[in-house]
C-alpha atoms as a PDB file:
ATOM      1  CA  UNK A   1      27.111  20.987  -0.930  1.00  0.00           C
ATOM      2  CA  UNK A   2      28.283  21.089   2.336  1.00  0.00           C
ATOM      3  CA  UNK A   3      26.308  23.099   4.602  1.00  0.00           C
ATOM      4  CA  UNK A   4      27.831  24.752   7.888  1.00  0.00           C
ATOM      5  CA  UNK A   5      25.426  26.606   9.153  1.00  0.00           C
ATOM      6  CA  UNK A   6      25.213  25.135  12.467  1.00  0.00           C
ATOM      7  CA  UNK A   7      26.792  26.253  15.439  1.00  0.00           C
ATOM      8  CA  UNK A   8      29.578  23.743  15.724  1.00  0.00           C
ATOM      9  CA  UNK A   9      30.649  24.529  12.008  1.00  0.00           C
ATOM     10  CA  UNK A  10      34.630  25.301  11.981  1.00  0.00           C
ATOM     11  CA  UNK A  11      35.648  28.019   9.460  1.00  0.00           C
ATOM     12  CA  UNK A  12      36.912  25.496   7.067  1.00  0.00           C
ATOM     13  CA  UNK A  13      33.243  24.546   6.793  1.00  0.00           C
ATOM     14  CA  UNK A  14      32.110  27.395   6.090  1.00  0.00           C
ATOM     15  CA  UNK A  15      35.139  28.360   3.548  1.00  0.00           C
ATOM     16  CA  UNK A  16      34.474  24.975   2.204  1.00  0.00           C
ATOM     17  CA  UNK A  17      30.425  25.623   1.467  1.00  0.00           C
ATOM     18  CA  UNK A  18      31.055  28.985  -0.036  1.00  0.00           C
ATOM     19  CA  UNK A  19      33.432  27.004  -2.594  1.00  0.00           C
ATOM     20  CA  UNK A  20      30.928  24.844  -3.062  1.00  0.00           C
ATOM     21  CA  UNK A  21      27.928  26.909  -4.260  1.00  0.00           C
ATOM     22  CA  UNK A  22      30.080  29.197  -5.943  1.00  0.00           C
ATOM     23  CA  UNK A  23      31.185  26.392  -8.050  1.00  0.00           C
ATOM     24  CA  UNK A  24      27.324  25.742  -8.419  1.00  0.00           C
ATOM     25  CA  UNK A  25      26.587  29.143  -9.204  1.00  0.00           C
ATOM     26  CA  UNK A  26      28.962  29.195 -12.419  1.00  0.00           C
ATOM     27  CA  UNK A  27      27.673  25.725 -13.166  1.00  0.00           C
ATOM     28  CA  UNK A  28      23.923  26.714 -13.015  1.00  0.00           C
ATOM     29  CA  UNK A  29      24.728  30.209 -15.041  1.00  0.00           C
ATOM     30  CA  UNK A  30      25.940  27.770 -17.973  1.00  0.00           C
ATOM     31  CA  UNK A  31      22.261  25.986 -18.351  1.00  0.00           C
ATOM     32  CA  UNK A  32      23.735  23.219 -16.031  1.00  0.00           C
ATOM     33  CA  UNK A  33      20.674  21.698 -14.604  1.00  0.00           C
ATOM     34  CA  UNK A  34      22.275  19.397 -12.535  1.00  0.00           C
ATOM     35  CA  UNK A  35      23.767  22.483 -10.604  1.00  0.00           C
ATOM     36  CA  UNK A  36      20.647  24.509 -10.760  1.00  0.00           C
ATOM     37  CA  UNK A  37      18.682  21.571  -8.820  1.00  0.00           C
ATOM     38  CA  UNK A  38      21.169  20.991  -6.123  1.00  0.00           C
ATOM     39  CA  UNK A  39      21.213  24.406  -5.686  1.00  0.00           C
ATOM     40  CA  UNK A  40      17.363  25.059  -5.577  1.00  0.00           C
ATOM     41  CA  UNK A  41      17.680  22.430  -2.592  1.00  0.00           C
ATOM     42  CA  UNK A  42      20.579  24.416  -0.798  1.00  0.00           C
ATOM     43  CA  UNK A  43      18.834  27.474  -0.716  1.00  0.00           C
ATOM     44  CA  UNK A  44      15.417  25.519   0.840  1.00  0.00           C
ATOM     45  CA  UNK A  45      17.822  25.109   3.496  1.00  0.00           C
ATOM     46  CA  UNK A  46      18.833  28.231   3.471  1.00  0.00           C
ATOM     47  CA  UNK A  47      15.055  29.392   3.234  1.00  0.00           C
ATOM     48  CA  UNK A  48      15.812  31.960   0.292  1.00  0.00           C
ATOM     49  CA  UNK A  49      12.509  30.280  -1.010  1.00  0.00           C
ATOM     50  CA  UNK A  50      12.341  32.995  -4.150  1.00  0.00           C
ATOM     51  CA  UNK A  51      16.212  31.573  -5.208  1.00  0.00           C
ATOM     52  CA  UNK A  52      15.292  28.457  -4.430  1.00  0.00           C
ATOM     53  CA  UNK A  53      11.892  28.871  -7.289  1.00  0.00           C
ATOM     54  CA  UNK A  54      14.220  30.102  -9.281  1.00  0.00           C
ATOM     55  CA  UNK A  55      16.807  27.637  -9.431  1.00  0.00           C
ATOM     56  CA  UNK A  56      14.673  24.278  -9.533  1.00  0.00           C
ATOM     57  CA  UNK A  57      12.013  25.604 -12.017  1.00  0.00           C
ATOM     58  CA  UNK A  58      15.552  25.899 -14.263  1.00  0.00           C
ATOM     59  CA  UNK A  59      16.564  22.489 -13.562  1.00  0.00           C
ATOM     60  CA  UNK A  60      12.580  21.356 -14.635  1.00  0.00           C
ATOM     61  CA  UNK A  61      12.489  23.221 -17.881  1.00  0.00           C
ATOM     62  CA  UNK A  62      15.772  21.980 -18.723  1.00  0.00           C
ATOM     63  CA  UNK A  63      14.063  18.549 -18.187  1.00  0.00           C
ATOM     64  CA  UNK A  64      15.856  17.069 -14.851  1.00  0.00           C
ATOM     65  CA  UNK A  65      13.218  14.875 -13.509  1.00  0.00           C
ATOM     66  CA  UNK A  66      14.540  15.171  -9.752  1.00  0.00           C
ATOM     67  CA  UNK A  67      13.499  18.857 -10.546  1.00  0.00           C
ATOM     68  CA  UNK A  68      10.189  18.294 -12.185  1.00  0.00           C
ATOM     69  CA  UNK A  69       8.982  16.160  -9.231  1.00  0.00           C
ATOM     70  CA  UNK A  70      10.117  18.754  -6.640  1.00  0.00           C
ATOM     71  CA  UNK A  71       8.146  21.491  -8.516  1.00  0.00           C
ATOM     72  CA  UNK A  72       5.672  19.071  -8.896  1.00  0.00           C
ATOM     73  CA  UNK A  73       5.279  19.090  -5.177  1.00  0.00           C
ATOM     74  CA  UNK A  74       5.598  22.642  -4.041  1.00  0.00           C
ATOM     75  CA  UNK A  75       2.733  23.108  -6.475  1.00  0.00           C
ATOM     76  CA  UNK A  76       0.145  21.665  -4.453  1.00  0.00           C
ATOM     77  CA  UNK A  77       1.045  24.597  -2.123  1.00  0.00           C
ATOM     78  CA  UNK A  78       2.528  27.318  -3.684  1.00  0.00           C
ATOM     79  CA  UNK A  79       6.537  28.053  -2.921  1.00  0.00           C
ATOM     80  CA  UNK A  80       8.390  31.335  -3.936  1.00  0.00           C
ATOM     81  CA  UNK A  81       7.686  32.075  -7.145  1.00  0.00           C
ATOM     82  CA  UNK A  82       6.113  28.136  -7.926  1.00  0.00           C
ATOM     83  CA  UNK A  83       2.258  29.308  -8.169  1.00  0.00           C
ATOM     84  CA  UNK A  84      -0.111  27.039  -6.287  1.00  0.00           C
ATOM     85  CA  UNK A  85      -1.496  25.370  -8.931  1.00  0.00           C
ATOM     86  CA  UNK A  86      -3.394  21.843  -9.811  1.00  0.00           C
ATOM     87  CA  UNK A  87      -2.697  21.991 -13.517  1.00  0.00           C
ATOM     88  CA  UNK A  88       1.078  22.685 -12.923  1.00  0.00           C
ATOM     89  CA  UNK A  89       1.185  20.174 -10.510  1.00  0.00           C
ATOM     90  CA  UNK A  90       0.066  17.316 -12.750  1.00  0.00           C
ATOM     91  CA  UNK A  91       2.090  18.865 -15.769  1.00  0.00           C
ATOM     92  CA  UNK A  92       5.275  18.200 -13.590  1.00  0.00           C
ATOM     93  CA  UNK A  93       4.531  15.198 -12.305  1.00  0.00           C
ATOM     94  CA  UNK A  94       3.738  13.547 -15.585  1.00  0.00           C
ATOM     95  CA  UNK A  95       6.889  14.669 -16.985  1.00  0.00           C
ATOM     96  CA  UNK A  96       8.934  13.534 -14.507  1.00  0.00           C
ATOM     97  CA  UNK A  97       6.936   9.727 -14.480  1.00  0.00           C
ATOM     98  CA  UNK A  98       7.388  10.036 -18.069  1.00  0.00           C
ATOM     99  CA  UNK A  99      10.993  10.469 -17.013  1.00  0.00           C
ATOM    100  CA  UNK A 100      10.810   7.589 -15.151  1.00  0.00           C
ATOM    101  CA  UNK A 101      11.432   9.182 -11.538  1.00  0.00           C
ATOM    102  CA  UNK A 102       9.166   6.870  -9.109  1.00  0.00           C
ATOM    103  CA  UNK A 103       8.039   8.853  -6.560  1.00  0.00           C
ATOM    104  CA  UNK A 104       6.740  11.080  -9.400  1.00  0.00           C
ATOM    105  CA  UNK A 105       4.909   7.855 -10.815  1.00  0.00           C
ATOM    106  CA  UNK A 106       3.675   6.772  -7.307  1.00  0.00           C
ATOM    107  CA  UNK A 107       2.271  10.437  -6.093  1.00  0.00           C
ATOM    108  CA  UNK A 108       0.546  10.816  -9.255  1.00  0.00           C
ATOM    109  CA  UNK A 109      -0.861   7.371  -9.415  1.00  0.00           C
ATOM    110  CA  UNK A 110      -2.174   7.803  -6.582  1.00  0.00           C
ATOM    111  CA  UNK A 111      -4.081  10.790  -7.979  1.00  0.00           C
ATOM    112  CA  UNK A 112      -5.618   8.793 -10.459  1.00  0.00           C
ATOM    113  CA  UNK A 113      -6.689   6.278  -7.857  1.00  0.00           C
ATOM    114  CA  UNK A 114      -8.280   8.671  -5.635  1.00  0.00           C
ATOM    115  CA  UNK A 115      -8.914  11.407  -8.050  1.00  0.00           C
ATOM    116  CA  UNK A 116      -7.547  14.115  -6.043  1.00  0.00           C
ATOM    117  CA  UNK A 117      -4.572  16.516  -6.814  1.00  0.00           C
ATOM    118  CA  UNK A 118      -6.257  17.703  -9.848  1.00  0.00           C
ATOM    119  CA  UNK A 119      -7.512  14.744 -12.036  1.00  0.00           C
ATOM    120  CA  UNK A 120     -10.570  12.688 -13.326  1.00  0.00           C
ATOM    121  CA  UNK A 121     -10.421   9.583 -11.045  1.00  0.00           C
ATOM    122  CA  UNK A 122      -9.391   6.931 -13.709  1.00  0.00           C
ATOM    123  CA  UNK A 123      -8.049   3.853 -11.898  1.00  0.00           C
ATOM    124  CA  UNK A 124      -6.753   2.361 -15.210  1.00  0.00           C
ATOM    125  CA  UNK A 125      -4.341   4.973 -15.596  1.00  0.00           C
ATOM    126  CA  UNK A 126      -3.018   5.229 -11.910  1.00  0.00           C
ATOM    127  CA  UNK A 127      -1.900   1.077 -11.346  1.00  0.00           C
ATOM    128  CA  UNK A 128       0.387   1.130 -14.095  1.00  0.00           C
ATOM    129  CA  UNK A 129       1.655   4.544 -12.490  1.00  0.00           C
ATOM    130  CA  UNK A 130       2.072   2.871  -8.926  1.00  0.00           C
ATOM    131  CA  UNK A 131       3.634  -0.613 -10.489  1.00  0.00           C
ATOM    132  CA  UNK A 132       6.037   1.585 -12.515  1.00  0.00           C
ATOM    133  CA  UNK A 133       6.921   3.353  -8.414  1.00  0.00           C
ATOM    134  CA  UNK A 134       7.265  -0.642  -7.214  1.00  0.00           C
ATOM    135  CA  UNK A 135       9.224  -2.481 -10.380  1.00  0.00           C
ATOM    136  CA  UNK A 136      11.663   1.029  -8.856  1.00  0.00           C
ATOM    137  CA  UNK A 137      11.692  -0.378  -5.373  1.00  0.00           C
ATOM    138  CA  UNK A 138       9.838   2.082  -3.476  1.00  0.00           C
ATOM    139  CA  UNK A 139       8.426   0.282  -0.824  1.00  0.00           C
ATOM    140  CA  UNK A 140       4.827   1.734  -0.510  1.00  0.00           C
ATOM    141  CA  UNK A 141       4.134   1.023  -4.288  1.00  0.00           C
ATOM    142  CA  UNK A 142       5.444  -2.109  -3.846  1.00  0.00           C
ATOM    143  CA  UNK A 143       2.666  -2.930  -0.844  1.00  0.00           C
ATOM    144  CA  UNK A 144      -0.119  -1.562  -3.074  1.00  0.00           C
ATOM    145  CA  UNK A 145       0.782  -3.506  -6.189  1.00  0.00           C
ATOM    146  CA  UNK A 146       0.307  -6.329  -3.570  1.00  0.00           C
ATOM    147  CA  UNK A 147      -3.195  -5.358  -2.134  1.00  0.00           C
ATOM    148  CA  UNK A 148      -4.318  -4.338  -5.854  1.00  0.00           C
ATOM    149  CA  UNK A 149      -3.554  -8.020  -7.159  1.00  0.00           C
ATOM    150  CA  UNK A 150      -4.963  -9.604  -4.127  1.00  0.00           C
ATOM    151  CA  UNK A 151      -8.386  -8.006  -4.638  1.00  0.00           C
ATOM    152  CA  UNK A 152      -8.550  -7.041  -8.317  1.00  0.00           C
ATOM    153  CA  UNK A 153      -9.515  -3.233  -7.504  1.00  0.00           C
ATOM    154  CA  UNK A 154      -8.028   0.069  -8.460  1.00  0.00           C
ATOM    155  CA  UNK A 155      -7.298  -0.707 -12.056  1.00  0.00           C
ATOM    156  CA  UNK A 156      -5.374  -4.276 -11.511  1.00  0.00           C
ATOM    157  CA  UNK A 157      -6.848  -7.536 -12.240  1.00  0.00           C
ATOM    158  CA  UNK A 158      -6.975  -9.856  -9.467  1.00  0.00           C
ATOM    159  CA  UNK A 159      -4.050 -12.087  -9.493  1.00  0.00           C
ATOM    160  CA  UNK A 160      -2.827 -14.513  -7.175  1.00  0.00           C
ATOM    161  CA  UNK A 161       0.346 -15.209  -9.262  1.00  0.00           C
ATOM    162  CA  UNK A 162       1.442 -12.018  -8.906  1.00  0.00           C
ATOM    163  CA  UNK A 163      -0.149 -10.984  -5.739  1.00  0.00           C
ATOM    164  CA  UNK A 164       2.396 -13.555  -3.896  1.00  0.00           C
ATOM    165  CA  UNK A 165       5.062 -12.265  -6.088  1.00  0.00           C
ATOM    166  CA  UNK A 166       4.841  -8.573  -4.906  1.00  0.00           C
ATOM    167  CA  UNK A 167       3.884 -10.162  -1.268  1.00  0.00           C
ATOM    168  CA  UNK A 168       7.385 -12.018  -1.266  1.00  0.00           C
ATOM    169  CA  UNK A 169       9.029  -8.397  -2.371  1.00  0.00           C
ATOM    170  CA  UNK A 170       7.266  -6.713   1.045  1.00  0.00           C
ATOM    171  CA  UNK A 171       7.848  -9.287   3.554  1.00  0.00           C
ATOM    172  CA  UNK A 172      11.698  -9.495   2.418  1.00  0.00           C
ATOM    173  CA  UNK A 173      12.467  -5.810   2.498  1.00  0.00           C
ATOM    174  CA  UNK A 174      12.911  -3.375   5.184  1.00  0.00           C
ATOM    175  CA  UNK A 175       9.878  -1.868   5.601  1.00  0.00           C
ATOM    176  CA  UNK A 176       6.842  -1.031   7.689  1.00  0.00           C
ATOM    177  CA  UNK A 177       5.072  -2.595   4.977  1.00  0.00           C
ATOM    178  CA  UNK A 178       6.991  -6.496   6.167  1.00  0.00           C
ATOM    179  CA  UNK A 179       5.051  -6.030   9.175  1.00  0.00           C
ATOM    180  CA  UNK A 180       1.399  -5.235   8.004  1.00  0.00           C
ATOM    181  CA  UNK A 181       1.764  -8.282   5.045  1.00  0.00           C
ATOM    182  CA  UNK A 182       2.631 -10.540   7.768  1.00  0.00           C
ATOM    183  CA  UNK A 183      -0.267  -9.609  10.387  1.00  0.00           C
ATOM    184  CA  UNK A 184      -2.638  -9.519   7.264  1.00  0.00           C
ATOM    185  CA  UNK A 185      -1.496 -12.700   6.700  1.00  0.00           C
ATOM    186  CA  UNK A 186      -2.013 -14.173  10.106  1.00  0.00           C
ATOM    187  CA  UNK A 187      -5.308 -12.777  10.242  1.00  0.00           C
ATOM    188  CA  UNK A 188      -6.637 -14.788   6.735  1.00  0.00           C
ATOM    189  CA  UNK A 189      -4.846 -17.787   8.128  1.00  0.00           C
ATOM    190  CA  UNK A 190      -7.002 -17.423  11.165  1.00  0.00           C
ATOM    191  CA  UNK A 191     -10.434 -16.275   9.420  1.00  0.00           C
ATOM    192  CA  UNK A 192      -9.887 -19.146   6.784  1.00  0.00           C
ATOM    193  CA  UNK A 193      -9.535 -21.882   9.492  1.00  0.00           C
ATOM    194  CA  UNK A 194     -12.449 -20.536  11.327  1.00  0.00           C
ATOM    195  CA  UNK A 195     -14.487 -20.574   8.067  1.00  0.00           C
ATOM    196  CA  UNK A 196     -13.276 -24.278   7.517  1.00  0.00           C
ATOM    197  CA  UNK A 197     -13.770 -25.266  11.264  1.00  0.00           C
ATOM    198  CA  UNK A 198     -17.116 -23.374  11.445  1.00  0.00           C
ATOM    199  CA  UNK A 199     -18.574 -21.737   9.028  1.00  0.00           C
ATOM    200  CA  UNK A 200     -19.535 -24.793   6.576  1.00  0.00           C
ATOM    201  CA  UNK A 201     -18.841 -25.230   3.035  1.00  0.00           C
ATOM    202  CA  UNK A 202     -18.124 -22.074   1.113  1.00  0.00           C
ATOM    203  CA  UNK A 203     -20.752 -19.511   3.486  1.00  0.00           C
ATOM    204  CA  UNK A 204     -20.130 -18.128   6.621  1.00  0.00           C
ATOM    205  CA  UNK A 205     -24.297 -17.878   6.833  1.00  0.00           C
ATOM    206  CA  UNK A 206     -26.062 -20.553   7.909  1.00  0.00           C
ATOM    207  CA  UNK A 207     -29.179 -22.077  10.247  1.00  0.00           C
ATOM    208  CA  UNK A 208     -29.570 -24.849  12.410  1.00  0.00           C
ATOM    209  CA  UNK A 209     -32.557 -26.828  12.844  1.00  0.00           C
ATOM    210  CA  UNK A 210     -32.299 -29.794  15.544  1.00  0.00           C
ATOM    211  CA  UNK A 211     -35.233 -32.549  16.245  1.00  0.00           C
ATOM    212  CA  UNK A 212     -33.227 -33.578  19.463  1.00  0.00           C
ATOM    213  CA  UNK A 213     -30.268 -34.893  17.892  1.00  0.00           C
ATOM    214  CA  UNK A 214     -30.969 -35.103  14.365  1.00  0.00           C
ATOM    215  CA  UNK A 215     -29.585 -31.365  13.086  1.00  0.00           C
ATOM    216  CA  UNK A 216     -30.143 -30.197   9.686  1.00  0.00           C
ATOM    217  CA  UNK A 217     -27.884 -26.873   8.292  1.00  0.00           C
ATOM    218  CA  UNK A 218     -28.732 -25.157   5.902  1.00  0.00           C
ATOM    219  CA  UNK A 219     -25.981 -22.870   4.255  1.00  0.00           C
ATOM    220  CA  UNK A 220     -26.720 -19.210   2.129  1.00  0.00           C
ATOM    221  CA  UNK A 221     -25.137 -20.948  -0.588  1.00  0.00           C
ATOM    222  CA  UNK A 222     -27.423 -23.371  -0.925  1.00  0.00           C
ATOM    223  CA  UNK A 223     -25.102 -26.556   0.493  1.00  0.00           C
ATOM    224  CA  UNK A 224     -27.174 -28.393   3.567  1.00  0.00           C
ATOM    225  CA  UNK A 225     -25.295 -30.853   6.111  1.00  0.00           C
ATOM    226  CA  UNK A 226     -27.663 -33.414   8.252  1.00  0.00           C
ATOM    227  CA  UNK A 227     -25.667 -34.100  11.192  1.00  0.00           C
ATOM    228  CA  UNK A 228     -25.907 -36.221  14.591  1.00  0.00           C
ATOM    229  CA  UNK A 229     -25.472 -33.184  17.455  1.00  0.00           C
ATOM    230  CA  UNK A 230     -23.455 -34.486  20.723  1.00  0.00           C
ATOM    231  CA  UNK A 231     -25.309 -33.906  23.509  1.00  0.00           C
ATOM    232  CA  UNK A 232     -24.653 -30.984  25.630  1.00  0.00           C
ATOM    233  CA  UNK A 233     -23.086 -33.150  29.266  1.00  0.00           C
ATOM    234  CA  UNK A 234     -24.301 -29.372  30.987  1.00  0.00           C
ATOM    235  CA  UNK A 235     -27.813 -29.548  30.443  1.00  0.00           C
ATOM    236  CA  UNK A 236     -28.250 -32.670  27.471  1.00  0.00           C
ATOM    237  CA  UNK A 237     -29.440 -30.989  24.885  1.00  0.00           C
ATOM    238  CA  UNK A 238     -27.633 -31.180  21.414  1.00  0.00           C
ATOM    239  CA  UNK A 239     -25.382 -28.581  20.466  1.00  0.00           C
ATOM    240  CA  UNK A 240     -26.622 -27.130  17.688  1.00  0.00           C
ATOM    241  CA  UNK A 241     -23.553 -24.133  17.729  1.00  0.00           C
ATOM    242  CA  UNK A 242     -21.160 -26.768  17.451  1.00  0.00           C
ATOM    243  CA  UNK A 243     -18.514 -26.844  14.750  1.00  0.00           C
ATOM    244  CA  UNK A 244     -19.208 -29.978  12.490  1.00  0.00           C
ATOM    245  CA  UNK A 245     -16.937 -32.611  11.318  1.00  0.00           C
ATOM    246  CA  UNK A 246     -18.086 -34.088   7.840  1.00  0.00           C
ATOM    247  CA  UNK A 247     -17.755 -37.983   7.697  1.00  0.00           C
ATOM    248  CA  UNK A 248     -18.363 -40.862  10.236  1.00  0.00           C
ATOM    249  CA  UNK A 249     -16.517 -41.286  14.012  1.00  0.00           C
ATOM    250  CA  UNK A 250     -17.328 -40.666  17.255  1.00  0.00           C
ATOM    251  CA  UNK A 251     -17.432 -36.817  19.167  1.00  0.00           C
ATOM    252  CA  UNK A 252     -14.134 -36.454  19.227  1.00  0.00           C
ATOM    253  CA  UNK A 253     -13.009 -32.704  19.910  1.00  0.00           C
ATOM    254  CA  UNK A 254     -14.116 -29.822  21.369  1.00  0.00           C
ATOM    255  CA  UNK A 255     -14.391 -25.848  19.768  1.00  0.00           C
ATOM    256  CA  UNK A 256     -13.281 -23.496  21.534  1.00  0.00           C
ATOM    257  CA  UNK A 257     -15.984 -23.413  24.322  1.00  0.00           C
ATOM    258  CA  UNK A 258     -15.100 -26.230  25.282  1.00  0.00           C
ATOM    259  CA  UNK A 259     -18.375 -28.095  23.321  1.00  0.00           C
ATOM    260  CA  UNK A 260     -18.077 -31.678  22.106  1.00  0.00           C
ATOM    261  CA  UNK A 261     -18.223 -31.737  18.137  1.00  0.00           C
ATOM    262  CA  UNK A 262     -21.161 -33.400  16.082  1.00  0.00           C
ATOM    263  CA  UNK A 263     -19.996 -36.037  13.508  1.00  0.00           C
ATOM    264  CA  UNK A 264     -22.406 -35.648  10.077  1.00  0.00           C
ATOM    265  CA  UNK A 265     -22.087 -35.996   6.091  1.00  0.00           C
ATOM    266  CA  UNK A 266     -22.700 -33.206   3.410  1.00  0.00           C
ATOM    267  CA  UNK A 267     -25.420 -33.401   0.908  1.00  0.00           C
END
């Protein structure tokens, strides 16, 4: 429909919109639910919200899923003649997921997941909801199936496989979503090299004992390293803090505070 209701709108405009929902209006009088939606949306615009009701409750109980969604939504508050209602809203949104309209599928997966908007919280039944809203492309859905797979919550198992699939699908659209991946990303690469520079085999808790230079650690997991500490040139004591390099050579490096490394084996 074109809509000329602006102030720059030429009288063909406005000749030209009046065709247009009249042609609407006979359309939507014959049970033409396609008609009766895109009107329902012309009159939000034109804030009739009681014609509006009217109109896109005709298109959902004709079964237009665009429609079912949309009443679906102005349920949660109330619009017109669309009571506020928690039942009705999850009766509309499961027809139109049914119906296989995504943001339908995502909004009430979601639901399920939180176990707001009117349902028993039942994970299992949202994730199939919100990968139904990504295999459709929408962007948001498409993040979540990511973060879902990665830690095996919510309903999905954890899967690496298809975690980096649905990972590759975010960081190669056009999203806000490309941009969190890839910082998430950058942080793991950084925690993961601090755990393997610093943190010892498989724990990031651990103790140090030190008889001058002969260092025992001893990991929360159970795993001990005996290590040779480099002396300290500040003060020459061994440096107990220091990040240890398994195997034989010399002090070689320093962390990041500028402290020699210790050389040592695991046991």
């Amino acid at each position: 429909i074109t809509i000329a209701r602006d102030k720059d709108a030429t009288p063909q405009d406005k000749q030209k919109e009046q065709k247009d929902v009249a042609a609407l209006e006979k359309a939507a009088a014959k049970k033409n639910e396609y008609a009766a939606y895109y009107l329902g949306r012309y009159e939000m615009v034109a804030k009739d919200q009681n014609l509006a009701a009217q109109y896109l409750l005709q298109a959902a109980k004709a079964g237009y899923p665009k429609a079912e969604f949309l009443v679906g939504i102005l349920s949660i508050s109330g619009y017109g003649s669309i009571q506020k209602s928690e039942p009705g809203q999850v009766m509309w949104l499961t027809k139109a997921a049914k119906a296989n309209e995504p943001h339908a599928a995502l909004m009430l997966g979601s639901e399920y997941i939180t176990g707001k908007g009117g349902v028993v919280k039942d994970p299992a039944k949202g994730f199939p909801l919100i990968l139904q809203a990504a295999n459709a492309n929408i962007p948001v859905a498409e993040y979540m199936a990511y973060r879902f797979y990665s830690s095996g919550v919510d309903g999905a198992p954890q899967d690496p496989q298809k975690a980096n699939y649905w990972m590759h699908k975010v960081e190669t659209g056009k999203s806000p979503f490309a941009k969190i991946v890839e910082k998430q990303q950058e942080e793991k690469a950084i925690v993961q090299h601090m755990e393997a520079t610093n943190s010892g085999p498989g724990s990031g808790s651990f103790t140090t004992d030190c008889n001058n230079m002969d260092c025992v650690r001893r990991y929360s997991n159970g795993a001990v390293i005996h290590f040779i500490a480099c002396m300290n040139p500040a003060d020459m004591e061994p440096m107990d803090n220091a990040p240890v390099i398994d195997g034989q050579g010399e002090c070689s490096g320093t962390d990041a505070e500028g402290n020699f490394y210790g050389m040592g084996s695991l046991n």
